[in-house]
C-alpha atoms as a PDB file:
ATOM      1  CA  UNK A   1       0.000   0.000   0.000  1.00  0.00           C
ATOM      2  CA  UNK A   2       2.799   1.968   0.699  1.00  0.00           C
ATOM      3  CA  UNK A   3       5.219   1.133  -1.380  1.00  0.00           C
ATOM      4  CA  UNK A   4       2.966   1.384  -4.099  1.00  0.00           C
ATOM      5  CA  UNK A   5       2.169   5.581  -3.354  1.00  0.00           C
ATOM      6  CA  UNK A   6       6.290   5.999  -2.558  1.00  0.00           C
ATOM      7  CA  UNK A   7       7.124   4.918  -6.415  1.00  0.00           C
ATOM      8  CA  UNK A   8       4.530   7.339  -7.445  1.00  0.00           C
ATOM      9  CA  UNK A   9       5.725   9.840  -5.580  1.00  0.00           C
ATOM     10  CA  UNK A  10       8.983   9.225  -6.531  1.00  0.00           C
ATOM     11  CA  UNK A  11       8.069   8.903 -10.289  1.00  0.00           C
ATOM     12  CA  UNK A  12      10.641  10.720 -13.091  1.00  0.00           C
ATOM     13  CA  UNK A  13      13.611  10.420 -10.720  1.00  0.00           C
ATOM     14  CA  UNK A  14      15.985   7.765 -10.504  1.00  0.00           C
ATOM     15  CA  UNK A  15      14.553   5.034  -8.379  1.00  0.00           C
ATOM     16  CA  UNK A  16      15.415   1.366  -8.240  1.00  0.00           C
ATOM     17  CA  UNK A  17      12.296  -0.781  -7.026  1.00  0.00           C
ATOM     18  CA  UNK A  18      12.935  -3.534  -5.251  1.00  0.00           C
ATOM     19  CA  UNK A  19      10.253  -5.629  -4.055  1.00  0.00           C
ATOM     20  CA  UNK A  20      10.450  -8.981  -1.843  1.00  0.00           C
ATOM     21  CA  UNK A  21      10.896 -11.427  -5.058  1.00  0.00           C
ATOM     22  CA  UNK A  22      13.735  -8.957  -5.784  1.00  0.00           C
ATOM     23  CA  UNK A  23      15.609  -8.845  -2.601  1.00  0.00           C
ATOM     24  CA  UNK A  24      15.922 -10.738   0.218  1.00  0.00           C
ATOM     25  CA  UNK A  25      16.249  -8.075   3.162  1.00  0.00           C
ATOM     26  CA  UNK A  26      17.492 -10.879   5.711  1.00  0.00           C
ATOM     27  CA  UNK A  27      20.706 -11.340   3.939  1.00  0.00           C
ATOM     28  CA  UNK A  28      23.547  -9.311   4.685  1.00  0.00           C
ATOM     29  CA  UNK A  29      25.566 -10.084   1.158  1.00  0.00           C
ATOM     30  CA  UNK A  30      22.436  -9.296  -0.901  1.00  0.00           C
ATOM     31  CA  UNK A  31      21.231  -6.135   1.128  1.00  0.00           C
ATOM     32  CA  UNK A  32      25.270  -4.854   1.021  1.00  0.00           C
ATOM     33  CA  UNK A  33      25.067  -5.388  -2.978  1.00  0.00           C
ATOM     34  CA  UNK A  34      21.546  -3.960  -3.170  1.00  0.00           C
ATOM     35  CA  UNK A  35      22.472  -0.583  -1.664  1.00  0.00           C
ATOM     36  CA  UNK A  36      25.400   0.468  -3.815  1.00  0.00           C
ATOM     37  CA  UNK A  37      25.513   3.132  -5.522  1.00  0.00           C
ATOM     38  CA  UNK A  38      22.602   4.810  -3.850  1.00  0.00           C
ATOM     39  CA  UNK A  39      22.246   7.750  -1.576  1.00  0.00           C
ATOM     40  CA  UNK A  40      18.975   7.072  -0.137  1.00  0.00           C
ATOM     41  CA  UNK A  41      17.570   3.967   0.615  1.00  0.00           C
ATOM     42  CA  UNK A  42      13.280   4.213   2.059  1.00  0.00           C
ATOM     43  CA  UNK A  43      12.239   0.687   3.587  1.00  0.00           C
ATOM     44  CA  UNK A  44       8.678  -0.110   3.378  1.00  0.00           C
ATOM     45  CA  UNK A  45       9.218  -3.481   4.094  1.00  0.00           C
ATOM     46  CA  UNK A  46       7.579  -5.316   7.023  1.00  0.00           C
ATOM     47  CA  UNK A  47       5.932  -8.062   8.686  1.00  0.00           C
ATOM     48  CA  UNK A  48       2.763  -6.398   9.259  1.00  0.00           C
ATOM     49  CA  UNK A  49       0.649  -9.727  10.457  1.00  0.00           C
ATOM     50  CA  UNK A  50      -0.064  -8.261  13.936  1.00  0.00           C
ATOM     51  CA  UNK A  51      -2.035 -11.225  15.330  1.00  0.00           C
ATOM     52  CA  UNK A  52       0.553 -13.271  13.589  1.00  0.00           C
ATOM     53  CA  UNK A  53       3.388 -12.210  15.241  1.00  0.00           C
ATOM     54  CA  UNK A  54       2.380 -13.402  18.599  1.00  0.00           C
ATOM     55  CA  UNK A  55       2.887 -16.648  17.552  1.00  0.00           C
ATOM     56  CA  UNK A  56       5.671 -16.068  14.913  1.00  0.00           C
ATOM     57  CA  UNK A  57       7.533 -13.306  16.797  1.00  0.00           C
ATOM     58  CA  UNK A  58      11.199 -14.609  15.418  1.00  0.00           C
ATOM     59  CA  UNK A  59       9.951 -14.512  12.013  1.00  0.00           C
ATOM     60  CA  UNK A  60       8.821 -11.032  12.265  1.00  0.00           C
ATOM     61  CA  UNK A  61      11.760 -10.038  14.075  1.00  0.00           C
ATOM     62  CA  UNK A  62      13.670 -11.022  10.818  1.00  0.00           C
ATOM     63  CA  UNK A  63      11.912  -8.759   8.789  1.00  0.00           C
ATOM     64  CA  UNK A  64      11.180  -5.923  11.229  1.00  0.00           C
ATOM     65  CA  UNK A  65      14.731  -5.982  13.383  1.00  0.00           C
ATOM     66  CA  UNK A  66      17.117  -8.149  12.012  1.00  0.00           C
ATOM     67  CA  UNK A  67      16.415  -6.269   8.143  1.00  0.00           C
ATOM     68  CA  UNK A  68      16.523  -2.951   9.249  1.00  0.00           C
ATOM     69  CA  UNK A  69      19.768  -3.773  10.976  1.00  0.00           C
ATOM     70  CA  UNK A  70      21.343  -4.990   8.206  1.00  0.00           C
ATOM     71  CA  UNK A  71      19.619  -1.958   5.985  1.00  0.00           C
ATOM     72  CA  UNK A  72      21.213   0.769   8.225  1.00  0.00           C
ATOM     73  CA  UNK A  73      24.559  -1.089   8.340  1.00  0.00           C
ATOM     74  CA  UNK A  74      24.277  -1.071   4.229  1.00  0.00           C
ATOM     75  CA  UNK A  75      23.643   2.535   4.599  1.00  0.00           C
ATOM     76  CA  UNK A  76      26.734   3.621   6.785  1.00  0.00           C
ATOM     77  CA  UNK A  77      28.835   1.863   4.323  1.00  0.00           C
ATOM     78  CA  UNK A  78      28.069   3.135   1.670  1.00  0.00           C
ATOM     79  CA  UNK A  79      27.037   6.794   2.907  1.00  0.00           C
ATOM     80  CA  UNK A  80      23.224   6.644   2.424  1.00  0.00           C
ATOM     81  CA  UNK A  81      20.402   7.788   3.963  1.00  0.00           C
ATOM     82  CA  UNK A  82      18.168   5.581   5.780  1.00  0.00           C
ATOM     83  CA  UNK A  83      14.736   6.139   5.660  1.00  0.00           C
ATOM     84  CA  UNK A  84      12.420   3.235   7.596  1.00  0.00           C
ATOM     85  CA  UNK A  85       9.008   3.040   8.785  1.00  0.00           C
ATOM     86  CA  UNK A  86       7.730   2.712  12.189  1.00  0.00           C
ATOM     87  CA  UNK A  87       4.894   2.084  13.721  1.00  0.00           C
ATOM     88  CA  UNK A  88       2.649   3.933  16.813  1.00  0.00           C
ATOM     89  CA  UNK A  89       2.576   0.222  18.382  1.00  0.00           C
ATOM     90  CA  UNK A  90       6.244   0.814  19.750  1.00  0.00           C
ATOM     91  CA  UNK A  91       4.534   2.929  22.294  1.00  0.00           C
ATOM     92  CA  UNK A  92       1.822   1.073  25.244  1.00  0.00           C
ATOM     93  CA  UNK A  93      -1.064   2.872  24.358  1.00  0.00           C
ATOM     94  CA  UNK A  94      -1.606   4.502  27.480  1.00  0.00           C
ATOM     95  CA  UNK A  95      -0.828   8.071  26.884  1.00  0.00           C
ATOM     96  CA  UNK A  96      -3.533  10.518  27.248  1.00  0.00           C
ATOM     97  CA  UNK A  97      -1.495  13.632  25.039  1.00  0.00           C
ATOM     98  CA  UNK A  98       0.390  13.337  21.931  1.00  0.00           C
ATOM     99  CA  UNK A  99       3.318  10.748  21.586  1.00  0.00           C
ATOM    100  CA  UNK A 100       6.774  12.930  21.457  1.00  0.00           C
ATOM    101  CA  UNK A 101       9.107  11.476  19.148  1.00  0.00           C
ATOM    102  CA  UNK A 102      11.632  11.330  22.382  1.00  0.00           C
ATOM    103  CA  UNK A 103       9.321   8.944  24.271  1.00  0.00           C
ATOM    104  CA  UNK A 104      10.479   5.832  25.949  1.00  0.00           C
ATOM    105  CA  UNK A 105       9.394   2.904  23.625  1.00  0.00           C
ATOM    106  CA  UNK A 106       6.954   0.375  25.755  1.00  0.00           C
ATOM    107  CA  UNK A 107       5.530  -1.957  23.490  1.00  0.00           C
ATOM    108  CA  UNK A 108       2.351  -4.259  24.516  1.00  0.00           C
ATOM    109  CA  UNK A 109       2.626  -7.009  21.656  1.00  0.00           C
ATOM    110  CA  UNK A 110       5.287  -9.271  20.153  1.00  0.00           C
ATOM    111  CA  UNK A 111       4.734  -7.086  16.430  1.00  0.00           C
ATOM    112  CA  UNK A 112       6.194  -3.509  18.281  1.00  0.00           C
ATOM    113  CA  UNK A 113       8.408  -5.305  20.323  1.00  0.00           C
ATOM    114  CA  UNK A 114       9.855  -6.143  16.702  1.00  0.00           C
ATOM    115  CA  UNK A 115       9.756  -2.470  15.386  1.00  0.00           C
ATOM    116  CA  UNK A 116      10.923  -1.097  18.150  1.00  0.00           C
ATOM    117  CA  UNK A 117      14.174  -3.298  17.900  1.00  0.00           C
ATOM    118  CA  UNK A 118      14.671  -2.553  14.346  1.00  0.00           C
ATOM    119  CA  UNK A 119      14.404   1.348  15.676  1.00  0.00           C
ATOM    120  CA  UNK A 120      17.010   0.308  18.097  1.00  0.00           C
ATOM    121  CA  UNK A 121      19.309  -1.468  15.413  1.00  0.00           C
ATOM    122  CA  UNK A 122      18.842   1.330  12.436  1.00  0.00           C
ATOM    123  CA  UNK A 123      19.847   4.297  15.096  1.00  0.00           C
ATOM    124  CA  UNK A 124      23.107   2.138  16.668  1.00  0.00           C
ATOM    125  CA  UNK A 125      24.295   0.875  12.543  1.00  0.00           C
ATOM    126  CA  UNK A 126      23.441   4.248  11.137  1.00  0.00           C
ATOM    127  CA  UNK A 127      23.247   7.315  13.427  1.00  0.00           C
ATOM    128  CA  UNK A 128      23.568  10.125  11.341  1.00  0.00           C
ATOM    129  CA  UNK A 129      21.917   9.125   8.786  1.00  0.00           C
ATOM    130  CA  UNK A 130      18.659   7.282   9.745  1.00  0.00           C
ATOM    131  CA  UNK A 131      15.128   8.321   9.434  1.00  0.00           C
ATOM    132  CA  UNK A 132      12.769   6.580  11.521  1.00  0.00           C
ATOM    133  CA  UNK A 133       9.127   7.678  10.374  1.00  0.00           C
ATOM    134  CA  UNK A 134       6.513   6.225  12.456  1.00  0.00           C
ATOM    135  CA  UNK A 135       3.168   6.238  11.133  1.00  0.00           C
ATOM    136  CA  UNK A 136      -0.538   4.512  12.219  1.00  0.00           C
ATOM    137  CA  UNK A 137      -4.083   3.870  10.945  1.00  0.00           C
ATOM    138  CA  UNK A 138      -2.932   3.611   7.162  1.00  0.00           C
ATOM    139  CA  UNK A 139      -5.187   3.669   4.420  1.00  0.00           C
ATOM    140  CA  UNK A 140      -5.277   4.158   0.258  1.00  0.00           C
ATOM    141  CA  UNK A 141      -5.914   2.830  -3.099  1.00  0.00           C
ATOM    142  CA  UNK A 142      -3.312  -0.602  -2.940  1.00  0.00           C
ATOM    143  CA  UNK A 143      -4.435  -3.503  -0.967  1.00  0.00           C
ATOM    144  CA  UNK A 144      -6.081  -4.188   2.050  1.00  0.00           C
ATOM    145  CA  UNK A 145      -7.094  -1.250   4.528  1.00  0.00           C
ATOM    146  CA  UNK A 146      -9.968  -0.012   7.408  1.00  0.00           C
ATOM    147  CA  UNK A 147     -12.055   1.882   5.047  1.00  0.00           C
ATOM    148  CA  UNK A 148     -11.720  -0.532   2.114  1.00  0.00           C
ATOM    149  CA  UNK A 149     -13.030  -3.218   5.092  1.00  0.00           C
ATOM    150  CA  UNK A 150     -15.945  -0.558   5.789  1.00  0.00           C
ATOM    151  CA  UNK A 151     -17.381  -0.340   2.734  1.00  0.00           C
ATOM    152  CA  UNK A 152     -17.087  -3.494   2.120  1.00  0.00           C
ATOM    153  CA  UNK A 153     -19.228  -4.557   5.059  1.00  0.00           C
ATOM    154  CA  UNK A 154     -21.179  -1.682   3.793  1.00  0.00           C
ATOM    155  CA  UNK A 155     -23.035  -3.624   1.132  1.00  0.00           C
ATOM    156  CA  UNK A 156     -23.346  -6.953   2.886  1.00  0.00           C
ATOM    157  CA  UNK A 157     -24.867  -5.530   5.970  1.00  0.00           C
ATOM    158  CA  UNK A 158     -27.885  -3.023   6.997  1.00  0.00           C
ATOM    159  CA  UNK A 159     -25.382  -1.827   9.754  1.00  0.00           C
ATOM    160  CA  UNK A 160     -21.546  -2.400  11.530  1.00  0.00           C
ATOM    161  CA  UNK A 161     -20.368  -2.061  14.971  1.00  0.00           C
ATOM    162  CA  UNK A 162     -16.650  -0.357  15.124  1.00  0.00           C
ATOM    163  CA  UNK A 163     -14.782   0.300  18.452  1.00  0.00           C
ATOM    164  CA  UNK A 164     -14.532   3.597  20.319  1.00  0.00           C
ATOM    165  CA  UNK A 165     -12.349   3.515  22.362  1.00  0.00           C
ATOM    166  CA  UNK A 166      -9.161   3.305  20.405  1.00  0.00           C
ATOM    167  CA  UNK A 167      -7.694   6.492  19.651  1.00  0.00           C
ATOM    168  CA  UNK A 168      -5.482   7.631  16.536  1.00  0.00           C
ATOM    169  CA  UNK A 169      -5.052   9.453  13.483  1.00  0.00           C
ATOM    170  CA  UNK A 170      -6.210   7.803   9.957  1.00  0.00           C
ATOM    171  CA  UNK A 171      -3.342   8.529   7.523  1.00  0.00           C
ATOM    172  CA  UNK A 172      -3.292   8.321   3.768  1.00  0.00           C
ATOM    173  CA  UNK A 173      -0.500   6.397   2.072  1.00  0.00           C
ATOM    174  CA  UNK A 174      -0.327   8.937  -0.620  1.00  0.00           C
ATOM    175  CA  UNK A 175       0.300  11.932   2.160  1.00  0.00           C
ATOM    176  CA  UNK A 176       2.468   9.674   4.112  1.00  0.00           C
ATOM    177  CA  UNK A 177       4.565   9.386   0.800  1.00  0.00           C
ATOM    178  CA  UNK A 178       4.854  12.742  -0.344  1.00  0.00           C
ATOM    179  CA  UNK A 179       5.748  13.463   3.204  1.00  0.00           C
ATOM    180  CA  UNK A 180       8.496  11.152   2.946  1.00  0.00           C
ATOM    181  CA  UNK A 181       9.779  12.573  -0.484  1.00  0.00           C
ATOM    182  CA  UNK A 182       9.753  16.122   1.255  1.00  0.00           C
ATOM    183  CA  UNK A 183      12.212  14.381   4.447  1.00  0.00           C
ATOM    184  CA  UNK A 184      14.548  13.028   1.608  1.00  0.00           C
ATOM    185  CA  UNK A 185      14.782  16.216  -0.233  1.00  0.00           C
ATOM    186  CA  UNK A 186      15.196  18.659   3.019  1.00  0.00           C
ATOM    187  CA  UNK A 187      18.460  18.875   4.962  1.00  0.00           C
ATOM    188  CA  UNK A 188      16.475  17.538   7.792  1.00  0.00           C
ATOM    189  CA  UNK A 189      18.280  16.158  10.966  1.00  0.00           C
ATOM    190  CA  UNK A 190      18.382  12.439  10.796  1.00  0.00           C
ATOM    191  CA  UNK A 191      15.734  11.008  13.732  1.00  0.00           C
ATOM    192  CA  UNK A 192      12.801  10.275  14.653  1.00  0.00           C
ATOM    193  CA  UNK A 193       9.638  11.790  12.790  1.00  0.00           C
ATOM    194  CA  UNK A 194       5.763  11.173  13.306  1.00  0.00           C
ATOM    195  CA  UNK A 195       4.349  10.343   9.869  1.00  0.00           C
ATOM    196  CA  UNK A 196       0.558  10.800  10.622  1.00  0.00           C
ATOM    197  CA  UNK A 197      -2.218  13.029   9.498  1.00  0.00           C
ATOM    198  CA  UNK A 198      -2.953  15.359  11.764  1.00  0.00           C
ATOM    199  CA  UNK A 199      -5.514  15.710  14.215  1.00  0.00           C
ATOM    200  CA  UNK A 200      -7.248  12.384  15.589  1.00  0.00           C
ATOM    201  CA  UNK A 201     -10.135  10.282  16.065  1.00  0.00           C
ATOM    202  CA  UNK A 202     -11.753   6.774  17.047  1.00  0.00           C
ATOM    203  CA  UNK A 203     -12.148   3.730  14.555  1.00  0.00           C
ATOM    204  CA  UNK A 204     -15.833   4.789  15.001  1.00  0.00           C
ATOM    205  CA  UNK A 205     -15.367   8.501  13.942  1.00  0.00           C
ATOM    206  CA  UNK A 206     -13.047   6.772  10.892  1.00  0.00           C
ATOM    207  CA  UNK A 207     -15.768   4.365   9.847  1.00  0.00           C
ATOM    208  CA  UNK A 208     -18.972   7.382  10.077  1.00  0.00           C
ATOM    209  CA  UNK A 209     -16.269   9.623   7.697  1.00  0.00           C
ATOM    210  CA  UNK A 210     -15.670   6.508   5.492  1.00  0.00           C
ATOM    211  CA  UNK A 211     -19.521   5.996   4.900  1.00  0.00           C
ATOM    212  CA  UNK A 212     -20.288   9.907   5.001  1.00  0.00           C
ATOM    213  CA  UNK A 213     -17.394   9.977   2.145  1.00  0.00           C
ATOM    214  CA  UNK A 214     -19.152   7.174  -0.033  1.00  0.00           C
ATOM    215  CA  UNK A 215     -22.735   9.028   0.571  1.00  0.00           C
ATOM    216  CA  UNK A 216     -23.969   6.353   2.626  1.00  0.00           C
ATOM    217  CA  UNK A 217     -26.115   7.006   5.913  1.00  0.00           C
ATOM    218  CA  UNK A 218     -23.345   7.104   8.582  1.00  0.00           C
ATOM    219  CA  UNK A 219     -26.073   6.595  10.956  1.00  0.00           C
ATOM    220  CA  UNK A 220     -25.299   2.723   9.745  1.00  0.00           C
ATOM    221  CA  UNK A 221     -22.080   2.378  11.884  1.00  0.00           C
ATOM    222  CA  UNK A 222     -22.890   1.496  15.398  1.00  0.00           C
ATOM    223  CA  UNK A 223     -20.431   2.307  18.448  1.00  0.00           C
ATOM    224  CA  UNK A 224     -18.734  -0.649  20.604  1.00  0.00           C
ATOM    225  CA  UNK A 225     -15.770  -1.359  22.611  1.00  0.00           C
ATOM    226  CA  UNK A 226     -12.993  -3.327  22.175  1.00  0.00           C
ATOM    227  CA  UNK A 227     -13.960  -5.896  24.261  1.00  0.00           C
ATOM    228  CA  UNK A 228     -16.601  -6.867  21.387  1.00  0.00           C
ATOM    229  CA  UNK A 229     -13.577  -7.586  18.962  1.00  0.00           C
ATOM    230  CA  UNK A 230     -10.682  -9.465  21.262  1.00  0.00           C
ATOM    231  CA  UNK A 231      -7.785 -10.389  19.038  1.00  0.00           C
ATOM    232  CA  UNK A 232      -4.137 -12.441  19.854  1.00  0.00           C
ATOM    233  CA  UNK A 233      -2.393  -9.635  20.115  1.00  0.00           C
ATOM    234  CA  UNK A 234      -3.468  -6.063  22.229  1.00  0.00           C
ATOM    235  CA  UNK A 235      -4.378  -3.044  20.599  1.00  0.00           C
ATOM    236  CA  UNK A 236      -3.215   0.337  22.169  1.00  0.00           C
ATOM    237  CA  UNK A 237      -5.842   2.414  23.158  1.00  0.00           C
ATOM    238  CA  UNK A 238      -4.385   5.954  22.258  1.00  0.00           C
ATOM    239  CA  UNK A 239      -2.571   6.028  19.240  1.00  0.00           C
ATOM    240  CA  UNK A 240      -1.769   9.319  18.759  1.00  0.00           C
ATOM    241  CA  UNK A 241       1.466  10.708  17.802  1.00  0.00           C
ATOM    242  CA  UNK A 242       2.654  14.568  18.205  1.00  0.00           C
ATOM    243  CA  UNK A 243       4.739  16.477  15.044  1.00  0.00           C
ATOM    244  CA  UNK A 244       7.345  18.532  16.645  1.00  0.00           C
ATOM    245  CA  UNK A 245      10.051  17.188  14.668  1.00  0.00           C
ATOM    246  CA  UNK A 246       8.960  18.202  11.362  1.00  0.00           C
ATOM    247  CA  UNK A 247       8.293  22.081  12.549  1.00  0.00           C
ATOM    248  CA  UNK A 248      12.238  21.407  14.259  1.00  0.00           C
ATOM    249  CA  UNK A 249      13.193  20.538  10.366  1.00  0.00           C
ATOM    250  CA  UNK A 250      11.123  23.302   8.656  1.00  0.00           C
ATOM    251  CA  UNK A 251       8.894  20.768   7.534  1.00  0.00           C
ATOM    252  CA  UNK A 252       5.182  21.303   7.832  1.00  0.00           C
ATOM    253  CA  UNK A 253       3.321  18.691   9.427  1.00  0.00           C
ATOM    254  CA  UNK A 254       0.705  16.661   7.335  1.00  0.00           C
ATOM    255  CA  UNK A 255      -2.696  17.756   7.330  1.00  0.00           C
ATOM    256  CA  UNK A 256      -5.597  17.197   9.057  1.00  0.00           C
ATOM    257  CA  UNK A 257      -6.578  13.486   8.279  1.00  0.00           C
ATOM    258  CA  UNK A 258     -10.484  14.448   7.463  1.00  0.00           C
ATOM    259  CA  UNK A 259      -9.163  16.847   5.247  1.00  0.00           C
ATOM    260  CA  UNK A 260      -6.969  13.919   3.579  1.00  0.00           C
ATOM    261  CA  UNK A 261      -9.786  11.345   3.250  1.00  0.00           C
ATOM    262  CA  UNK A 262     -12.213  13.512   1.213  1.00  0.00           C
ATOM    263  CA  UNK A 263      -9.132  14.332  -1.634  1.00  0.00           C
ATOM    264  CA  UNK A 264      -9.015  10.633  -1.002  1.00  0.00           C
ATOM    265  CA  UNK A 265     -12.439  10.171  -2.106  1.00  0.00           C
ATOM    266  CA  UNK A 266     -12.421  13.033  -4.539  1.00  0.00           C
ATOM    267  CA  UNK A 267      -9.957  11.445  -6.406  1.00  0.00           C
ATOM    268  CA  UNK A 268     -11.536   7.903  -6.544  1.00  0.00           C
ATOM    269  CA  UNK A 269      -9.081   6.278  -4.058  1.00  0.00           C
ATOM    270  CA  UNK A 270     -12.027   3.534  -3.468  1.00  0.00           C
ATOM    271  CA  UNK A 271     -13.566   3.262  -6.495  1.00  0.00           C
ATOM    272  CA  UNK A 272     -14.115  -0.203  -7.517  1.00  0.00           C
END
């Protein structure tokens, strides 16, 4: 999903696109090989199974520590930029104002336990030049997503119950994209930046602006709490992550994220 908005973004400059069947991001020969002769390297690769991952934690380590590891070690050698995504779920959930990008990383499941350690690896390999951009609550046009889920359901049933009392900020892939393209071509600090649309609301909230977008009733989506849905692996309740670092950079923030999902549905992001 991603990956898919970065090339676009990136489209008309010269990119190499590597994608899984193309490079094997656990191997330290192929990864070293990969990376020369480039001056920035953006990962959008991950083991995003959450549930999974409770049960498989090792094999998302691979992808989600061990590969970013080897990514930022690639980097130093050859002088390139890092540039990796994050994830909100490196933080417990139990915040009640906005995540600082200096806050102690508590993780409540085995999938940020594994983010968090490829945070940890990328920042020790790579110092000066890693980008860690943690984002939350994606959404867009390429595979599987929340609102694509909504309005799906939408059709099949008269009405659907979503949670309210998880916290966060929806965020478009194609914002969090261009956002990224703006980090790479700024002089921006290397760190840790909060790739989210501003503002924030509840899965519920989401859902109602999903239907409202598609002119169906939102009156159809029904409020519950999470202890309706319980999954393998816990969900943080507040999810929301503060943008100081990008004003610290000269780098305005991205926008609201209801402003974001009606271009979204303007420009037939859903459309079947």
């Amino acid at each position: 999903m991603l990956g898919s908005d970065l090339v676009e973004a990136l489209f008309g400059r010269d990119v190499t696109v590597l994608g899984r069947q193309d490079l094997d991001v656990t191997d330290r020969d192929s990864v070293l090989r990969a990376v020369e002769g480039h001056d920035v390297v953006i990962n959008a690769a991950a083991y995003t199974r959450v549930d999974d991952a409770e049960t498989h934690e090792d094999e998302a380590l691979l992808v989600n520590g061990t590969a970013v590891g080897l990514l930022a070690e690639a980097t130093a050698a050859h002088g390139a930029k890092l540039v990796t995504v994050s994830t909100d779920y490196v933080f417990d959930g139990t915040a009640t104002e906005p995540y600082t990008e200096a806050t102690p990383l508590d993780p409540l499941n085995a999938y940020g336990r594994t983010k968090a350690e490829g945070e940890r690896l990328a920042l020790g390999a790579n110092p000066a030049g890693t980008y860690i951009v943690r984002t939350a609550w994606l959404y867009g046009e390429h595979g599987p997503n929340f609102a694509k889920t909504m309005l799906k359901l939408s059709s099949s049933h008269d009405t659907v119950s979503v949670v309210d009392d998880q916290l966060g900020q929806p965020t478009w892939t194609a914002d969090l994209a261009q956002q990224i393209v703006a980090l790479v071509d700024s002089d921006a600090p290397a760190g840790v930046y909060h790739g989210t649309n501003s503002g924030s609301a509840t899965w519920f909230d989401f859902a109602r602006a999903v239907f409202a977008g598609a002119g169906l009733d939102p009156e159809r989506v029904k409020p519950t709490d999470s202890s309706t849905f319980v999954r393998p692996a816990a969900r943080p309740g507040f999810s929301v992550l503060g943008h100081d670092a990008w004003a610290d950079a000269g780098i305005t923030e991205m926008r609201p994220w209801a402003d974001a999902l009606s271009e979204a549905f303007a420009r037939g992001v859903f459309a079947d």
